[in-house]
C-alpha atoms as a PDB file:
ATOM      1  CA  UNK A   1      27.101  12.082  -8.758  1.00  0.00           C
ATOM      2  CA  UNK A   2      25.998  14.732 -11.227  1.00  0.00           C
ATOM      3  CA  UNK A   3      25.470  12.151 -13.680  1.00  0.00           C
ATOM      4  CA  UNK A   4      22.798  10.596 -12.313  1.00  0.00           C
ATOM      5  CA  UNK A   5      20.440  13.390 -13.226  1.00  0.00           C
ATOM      6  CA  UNK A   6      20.632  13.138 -16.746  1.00  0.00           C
ATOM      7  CA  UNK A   7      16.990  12.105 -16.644  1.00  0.00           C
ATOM      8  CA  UNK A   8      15.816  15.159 -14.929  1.00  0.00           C
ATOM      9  CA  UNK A   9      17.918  17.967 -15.939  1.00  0.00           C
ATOM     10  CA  UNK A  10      15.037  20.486 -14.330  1.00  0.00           C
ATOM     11  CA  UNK A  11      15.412  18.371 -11.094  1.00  0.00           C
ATOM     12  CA  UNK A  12      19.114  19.387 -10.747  1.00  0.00           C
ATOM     13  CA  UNK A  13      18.870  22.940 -12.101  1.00  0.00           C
ATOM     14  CA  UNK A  14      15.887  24.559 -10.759  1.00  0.00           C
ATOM     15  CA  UNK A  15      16.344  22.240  -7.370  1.00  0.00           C
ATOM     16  CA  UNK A  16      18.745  24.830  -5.748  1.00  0.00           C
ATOM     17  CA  UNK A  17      16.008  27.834  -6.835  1.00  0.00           C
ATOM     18  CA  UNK A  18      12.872  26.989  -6.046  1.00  0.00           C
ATOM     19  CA  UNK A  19      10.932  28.281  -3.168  1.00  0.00           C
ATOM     20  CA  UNK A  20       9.417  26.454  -0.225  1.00  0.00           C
ATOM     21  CA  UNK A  21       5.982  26.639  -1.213  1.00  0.00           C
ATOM     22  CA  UNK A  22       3.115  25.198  -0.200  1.00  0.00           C
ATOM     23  CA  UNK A  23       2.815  21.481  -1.535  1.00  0.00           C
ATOM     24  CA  UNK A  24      -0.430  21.612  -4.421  1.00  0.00           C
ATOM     25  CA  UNK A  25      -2.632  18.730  -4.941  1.00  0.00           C
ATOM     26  CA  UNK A  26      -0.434  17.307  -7.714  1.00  0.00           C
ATOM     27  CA  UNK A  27       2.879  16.369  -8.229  1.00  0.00           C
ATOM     28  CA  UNK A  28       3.486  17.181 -11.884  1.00  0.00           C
ATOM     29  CA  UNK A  29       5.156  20.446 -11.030  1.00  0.00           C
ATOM     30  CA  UNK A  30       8.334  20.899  -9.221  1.00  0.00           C
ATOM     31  CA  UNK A  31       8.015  24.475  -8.171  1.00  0.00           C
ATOM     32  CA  UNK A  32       4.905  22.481  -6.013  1.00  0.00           C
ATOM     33  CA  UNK A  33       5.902  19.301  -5.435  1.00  0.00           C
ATOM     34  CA  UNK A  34       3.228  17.044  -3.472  1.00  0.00           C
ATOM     35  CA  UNK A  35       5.096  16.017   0.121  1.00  0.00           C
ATOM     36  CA  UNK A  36       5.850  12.173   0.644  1.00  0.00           C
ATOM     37  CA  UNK A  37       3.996  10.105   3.545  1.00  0.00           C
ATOM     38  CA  UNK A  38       5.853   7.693   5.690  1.00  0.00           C
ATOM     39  CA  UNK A  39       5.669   4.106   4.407  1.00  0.00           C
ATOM     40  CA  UNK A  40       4.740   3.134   1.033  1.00  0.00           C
ATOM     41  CA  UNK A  41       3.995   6.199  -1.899  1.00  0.00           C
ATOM     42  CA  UNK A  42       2.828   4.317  -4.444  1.00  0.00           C
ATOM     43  CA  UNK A  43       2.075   5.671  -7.684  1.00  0.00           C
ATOM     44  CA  UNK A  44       1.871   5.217 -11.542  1.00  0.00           C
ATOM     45  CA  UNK A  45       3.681   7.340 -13.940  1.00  0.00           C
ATOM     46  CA  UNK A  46       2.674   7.255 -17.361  1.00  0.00           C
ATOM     47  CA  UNK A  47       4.412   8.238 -20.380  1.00  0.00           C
ATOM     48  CA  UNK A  48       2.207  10.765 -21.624  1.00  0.00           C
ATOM     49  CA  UNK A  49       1.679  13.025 -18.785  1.00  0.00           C
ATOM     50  CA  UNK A  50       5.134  13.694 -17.596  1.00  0.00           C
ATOM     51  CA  UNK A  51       7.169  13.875 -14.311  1.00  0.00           C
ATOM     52  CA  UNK A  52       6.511  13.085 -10.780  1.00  0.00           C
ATOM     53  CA  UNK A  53       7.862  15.416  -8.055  1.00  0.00           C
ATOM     54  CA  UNK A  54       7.622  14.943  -4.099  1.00  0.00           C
ATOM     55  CA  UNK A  55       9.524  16.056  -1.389  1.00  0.00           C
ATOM     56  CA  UNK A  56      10.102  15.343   2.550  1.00  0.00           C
ATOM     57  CA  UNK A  57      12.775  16.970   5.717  1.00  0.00           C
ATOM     58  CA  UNK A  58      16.018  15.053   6.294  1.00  0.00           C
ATOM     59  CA  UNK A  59      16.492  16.016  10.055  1.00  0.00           C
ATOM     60  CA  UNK A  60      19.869  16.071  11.444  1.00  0.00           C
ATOM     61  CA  UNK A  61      21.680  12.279  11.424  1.00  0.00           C
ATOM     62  CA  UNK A  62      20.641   9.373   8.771  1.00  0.00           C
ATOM     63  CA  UNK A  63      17.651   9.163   6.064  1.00  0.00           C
ATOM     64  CA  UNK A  64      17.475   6.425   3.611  1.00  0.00           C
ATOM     65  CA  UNK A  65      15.519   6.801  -0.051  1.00  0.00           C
ATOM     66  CA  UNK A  66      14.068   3.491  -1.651  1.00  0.00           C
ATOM     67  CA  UNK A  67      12.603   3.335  -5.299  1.00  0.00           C
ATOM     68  CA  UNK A  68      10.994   0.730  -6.689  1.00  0.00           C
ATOM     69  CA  UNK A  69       9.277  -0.011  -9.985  1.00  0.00           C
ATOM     70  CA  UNK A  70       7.475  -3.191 -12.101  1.00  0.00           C
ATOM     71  CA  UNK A  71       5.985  -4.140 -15.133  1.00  0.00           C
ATOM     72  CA  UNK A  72       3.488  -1.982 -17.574  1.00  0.00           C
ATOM     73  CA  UNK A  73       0.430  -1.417 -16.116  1.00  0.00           C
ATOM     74  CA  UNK A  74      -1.638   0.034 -18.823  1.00  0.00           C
ATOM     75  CA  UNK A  75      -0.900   0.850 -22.473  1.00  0.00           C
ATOM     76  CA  UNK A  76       2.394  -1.264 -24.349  1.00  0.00           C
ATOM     77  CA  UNK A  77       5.351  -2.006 -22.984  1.00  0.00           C
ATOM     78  CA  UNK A  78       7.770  -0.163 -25.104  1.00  0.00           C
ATOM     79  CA  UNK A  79      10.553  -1.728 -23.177  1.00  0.00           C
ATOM     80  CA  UNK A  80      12.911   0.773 -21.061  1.00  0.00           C
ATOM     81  CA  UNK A  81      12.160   2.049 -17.932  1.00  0.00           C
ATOM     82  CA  UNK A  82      11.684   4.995 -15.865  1.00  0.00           C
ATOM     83  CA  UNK A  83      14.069   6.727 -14.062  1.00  0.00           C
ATOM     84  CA  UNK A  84      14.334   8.621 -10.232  1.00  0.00           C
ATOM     85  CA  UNK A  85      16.117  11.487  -8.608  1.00  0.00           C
ATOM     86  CA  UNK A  86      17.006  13.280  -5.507  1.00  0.00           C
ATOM     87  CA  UNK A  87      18.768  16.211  -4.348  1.00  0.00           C
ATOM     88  CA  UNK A  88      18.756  18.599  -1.576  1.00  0.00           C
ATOM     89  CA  UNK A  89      16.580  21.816  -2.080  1.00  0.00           C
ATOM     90  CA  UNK A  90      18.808  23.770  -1.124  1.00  0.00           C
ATOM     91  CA  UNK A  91      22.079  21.929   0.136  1.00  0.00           C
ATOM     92  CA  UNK A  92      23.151  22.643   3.188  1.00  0.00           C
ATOM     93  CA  UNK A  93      26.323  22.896   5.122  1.00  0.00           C
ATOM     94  CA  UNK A  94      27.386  19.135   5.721  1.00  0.00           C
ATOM     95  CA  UNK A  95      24.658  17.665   4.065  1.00  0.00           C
ATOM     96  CA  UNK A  96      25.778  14.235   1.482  1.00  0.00           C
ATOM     97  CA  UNK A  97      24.118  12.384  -0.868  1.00  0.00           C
ATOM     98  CA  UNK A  98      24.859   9.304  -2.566  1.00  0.00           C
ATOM     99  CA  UNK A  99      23.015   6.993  -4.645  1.00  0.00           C
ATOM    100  CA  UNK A 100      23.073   3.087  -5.968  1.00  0.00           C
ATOM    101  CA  UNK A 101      21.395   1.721  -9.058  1.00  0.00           C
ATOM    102  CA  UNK A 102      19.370  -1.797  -8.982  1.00  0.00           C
ATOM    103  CA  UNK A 103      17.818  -3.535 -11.429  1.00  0.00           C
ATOM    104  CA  UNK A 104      14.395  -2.164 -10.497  1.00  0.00           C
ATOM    105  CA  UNK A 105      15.057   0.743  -8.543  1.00  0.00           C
ATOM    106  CA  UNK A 106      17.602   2.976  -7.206  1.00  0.00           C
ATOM    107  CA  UNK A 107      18.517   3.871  -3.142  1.00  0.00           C
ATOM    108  CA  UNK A 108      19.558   6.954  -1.686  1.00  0.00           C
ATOM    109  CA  UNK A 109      21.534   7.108   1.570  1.00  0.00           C
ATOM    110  CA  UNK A 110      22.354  11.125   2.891  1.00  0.00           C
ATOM    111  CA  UNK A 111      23.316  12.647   6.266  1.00  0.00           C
ATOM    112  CA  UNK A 112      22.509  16.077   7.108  1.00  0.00           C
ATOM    113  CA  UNK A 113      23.490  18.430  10.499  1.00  0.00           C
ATOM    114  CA  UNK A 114      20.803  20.587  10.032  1.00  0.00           C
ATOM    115  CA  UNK A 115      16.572  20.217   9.061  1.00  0.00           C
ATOM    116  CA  UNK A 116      17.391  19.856   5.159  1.00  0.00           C
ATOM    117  CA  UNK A 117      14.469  19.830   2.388  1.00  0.00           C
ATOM    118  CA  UNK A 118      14.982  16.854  -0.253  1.00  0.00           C
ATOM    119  CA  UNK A 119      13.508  17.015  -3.790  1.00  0.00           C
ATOM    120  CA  UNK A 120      12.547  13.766  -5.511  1.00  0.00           C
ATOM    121  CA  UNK A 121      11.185  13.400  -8.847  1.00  0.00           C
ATOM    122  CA  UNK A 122      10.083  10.537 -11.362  1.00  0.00           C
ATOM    123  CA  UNK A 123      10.420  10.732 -14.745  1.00  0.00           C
ATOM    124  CA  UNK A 124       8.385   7.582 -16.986  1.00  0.00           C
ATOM    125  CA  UNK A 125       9.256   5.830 -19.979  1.00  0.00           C
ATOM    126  CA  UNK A 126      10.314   7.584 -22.596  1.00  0.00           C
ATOM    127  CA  UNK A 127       7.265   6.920 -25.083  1.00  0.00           C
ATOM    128  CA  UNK A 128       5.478  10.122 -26.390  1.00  0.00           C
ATOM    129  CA  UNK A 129       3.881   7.963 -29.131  1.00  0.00           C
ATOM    130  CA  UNK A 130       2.896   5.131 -27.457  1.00  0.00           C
ATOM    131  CA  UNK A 131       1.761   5.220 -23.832  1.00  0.00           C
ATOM    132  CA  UNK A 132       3.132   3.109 -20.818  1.00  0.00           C
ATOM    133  CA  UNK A 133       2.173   3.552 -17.313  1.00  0.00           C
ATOM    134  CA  UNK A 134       4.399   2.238 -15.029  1.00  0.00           C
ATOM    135  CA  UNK A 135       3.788   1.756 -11.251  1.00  0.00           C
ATOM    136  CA  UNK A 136       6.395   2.142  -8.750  1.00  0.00           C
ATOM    137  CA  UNK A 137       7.108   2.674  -4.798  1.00  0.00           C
ATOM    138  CA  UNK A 138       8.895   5.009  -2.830  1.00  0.00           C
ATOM    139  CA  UNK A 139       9.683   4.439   1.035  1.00  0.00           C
ATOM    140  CA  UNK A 140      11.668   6.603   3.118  1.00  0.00           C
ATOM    141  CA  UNK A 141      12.995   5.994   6.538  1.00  0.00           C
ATOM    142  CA  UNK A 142      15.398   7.219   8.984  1.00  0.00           C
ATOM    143  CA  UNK A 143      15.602  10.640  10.518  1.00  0.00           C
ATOM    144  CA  UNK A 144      13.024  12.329   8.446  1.00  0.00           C
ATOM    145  CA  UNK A 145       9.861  14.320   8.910  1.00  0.00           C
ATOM    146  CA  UNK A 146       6.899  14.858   5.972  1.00  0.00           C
ATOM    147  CA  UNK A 147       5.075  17.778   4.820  1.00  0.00           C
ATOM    148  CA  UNK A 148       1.427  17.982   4.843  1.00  0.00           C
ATOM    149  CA  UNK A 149      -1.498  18.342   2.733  1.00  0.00           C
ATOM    150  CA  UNK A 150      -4.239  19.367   5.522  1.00  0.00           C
ATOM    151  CA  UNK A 151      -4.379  23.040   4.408  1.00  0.00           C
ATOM    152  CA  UNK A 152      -4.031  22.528   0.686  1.00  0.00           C
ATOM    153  CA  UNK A 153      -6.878  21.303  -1.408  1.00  0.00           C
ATOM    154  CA  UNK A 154      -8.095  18.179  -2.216  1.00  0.00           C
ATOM    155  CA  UNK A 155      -5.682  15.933  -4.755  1.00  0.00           C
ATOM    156  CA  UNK A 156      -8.911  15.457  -7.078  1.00  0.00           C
ATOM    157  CA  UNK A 157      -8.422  19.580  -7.819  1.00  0.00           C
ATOM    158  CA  UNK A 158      -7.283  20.358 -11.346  1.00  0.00           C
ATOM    159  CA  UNK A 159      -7.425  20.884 -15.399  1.00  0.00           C
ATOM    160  CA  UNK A 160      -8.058  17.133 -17.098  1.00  0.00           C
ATOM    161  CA  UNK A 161      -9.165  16.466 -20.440  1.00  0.00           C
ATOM    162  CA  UNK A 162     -11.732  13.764 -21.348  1.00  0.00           C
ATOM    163  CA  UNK A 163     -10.402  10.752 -22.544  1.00  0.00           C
ATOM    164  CA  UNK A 164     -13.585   8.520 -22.670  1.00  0.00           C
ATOM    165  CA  UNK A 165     -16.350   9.323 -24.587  1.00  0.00           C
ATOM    166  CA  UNK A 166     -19.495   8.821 -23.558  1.00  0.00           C
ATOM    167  CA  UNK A 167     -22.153   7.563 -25.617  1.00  0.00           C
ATOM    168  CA  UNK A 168     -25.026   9.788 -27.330  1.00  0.00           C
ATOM    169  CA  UNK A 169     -23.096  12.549 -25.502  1.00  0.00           C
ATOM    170  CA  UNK A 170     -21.195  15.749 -26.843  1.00  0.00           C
ATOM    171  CA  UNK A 171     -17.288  15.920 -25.868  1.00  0.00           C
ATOM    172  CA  UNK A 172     -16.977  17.935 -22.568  1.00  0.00           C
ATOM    173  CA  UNK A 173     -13.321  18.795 -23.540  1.00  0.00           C
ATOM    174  CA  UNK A 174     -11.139  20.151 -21.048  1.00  0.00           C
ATOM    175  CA  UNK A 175     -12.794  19.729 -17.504  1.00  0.00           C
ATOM    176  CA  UNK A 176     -12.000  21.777 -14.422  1.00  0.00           C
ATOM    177  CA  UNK A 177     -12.206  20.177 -10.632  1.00  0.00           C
ATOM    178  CA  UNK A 178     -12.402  22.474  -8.463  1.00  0.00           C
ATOM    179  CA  UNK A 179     -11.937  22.635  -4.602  1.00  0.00           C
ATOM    180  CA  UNK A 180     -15.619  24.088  -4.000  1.00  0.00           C
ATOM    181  CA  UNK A 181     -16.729  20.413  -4.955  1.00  0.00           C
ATOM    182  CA  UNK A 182     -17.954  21.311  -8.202  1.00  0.00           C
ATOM    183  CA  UNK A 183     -17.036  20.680 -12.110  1.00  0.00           C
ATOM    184  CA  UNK A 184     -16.967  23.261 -14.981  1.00  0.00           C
ATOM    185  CA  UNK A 185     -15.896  21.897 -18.217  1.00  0.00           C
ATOM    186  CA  UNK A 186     -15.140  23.948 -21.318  1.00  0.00           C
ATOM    187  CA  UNK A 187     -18.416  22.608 -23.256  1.00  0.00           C
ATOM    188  CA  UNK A 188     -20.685  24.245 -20.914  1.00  0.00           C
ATOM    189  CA  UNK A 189     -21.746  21.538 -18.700  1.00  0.00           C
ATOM    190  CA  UNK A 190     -21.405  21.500 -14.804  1.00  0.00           C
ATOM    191  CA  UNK A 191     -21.188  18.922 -12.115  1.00  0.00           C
ATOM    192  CA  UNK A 192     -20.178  17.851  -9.025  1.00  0.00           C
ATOM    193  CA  UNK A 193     -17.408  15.473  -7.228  1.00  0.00           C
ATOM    194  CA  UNK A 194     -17.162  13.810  -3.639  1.00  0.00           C
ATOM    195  CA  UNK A 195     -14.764  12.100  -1.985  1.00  0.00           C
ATOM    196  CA  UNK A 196     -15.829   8.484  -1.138  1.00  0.00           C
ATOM    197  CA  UNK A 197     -13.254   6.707   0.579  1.00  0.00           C
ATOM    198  CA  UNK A 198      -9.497   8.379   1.234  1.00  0.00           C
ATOM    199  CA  UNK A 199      -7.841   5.631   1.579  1.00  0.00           C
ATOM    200  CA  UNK A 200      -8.336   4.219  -1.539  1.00  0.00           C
ATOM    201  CA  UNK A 201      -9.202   7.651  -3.919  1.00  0.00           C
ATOM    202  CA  UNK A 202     -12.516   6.850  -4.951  1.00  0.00           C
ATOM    203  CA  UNK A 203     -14.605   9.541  -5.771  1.00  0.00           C
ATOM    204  CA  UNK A 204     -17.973   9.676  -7.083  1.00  0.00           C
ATOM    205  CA  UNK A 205     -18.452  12.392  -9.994  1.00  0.00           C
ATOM    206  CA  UNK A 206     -21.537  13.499 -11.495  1.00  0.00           C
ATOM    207  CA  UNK A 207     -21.289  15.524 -14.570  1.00  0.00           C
ATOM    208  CA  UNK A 208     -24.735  16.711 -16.038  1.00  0.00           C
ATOM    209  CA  UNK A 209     -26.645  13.193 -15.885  1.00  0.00           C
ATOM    210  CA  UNK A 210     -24.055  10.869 -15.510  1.00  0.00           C
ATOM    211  CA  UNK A 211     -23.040   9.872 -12.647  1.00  0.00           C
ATOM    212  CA  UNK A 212     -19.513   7.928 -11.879  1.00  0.00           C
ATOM    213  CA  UNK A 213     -17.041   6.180  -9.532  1.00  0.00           C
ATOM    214  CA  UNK A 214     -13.754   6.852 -10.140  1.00  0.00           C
ATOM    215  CA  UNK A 215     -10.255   6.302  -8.405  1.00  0.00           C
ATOM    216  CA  UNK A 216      -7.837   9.035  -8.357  1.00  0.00           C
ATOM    217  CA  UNK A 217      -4.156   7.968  -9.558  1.00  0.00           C
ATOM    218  CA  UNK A 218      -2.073  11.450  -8.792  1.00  0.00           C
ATOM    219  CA  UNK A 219      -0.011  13.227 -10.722  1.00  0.00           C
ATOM    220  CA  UNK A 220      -1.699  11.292 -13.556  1.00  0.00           C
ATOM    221  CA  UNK A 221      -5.645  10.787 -13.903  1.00  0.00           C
ATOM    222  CA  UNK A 222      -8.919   9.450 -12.947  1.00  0.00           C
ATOM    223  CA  UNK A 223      -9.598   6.054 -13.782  1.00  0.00           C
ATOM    224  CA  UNK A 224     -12.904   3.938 -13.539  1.00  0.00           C
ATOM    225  CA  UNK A 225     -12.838   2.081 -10.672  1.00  0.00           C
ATOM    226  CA  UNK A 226     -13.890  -0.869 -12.144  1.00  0.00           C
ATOM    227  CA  UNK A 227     -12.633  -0.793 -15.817  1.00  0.00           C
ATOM    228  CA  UNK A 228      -9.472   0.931 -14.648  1.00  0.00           C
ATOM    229  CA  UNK A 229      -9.913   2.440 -17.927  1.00  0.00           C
ATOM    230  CA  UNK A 230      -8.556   6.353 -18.048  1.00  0.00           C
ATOM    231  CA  UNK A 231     -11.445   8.787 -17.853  1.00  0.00           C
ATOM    232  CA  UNK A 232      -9.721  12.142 -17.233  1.00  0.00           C
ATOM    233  CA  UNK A 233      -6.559  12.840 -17.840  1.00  0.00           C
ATOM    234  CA  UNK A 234      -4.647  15.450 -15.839  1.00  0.00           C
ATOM    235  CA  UNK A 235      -3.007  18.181 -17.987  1.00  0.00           C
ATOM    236  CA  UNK A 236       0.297  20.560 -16.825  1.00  0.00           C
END
């Protein structure tokens, strides 16, 4: 099955090393991947920010992976697609894997004898010139338990740069979010940011005098609410 991870060669390499550690508000980085919910995880991935990584606990007996993706959501559609991966982290005794490729999406069906942690990742289009965001799904079920975010700190927390410019305004350039609630950006200017409604990652953010409603799209940006045009982008 090695194969199959051509499209995330880190996935497979550093999946066997890394340490349990405490999942981080994003997903972009697989030594802290963000932990998987029961039900739908949807999500966009978008060619110019990078990879996706989650992960959840096979408990002993039957777990089944499903990934799903559709059409270009924002940006061109360069044509190709974007491409999934799983693997135990770190394999245990009796613990299999196996995988099947659809149209649009692949499924993972494993058995483990003992609590076993499984590594997923997404990788997007491969566009670095042009962008395409793609959305996509992943549901898992069976004998399986997920991590939590409780203790960590909010998914808004992080590095972004500004992608919209706002009028009769000076760049802010790269802007911090930070989990006191508050907004430093490299320009000088400060601000604050609230959560608004959880379910749907609206925030309201107020930098200087401006004051916005945005909706958080992890492990990739925040986007006007209404627009859905890309405000901040998040950075590695």
């Amino acid at each position: 099955m090695y194969h199959r991870f051509i499209y995330l060669p880190s996935l497979l390499v550093v999946c066997f090393f890394a340490a349990i550690v405490p999942a981080s508000s994003q997903s972009l980085k697989l030594e802290a991947p963000a932990p998987l919910h029961e039900g739908n995880n949807q999500a966009l991935i978008d060619s110019m920010v990078g990879d996706h990584y989650y992960y959840f606990y096979a408990e002993p007996g039957k777990f089944h992976i499903a990934w799903s993706w559709g059409g270009a959501n924002e940006g061109f559609n360069v044509g190709g697609k974007p491409s999934f991966a799983a693997a135990f982290n770190p394999k245990t005794t009796g613990s299999v894997l196996s995988f099947k490729n659809g149209p649009n999406g692949t499924t993972y069906d494993g058995t483990v004898t003992q609590r076993t942690r499984v590594l997923v990742g997404v990788s997007p289009v491969n566009s670095k010139l042009v962008r395409q965001t793609t959305p996509y799904n992943i549901v898992v079920t069976g004998n399986v338990s997920f991590g939590s975010a409780a203790a960590g700190p909010d998914a808004i927390v992080g590095v972004y740069a500004q992608k919209l410019m706002f009028q009769g305004e000076p760049e802010l350039g790269a802007v911090k979010f930070l989990a006191s609630g508050t907004i430093a950006t490299s320009n000088g200017e400060s601000g604050t940011w609230k959560l608004f409604d959880a379910d749907s990652g609206i925030y309201t953010v107020t930098i200087g005098s401006r004051r916005m409603t945005l909706t958080l799209q992890r492990g990739r940006g925040l986007v006007d609410t209404t627009s859905k045009g890309t405000v901040f982008e998040l950075q590695r």
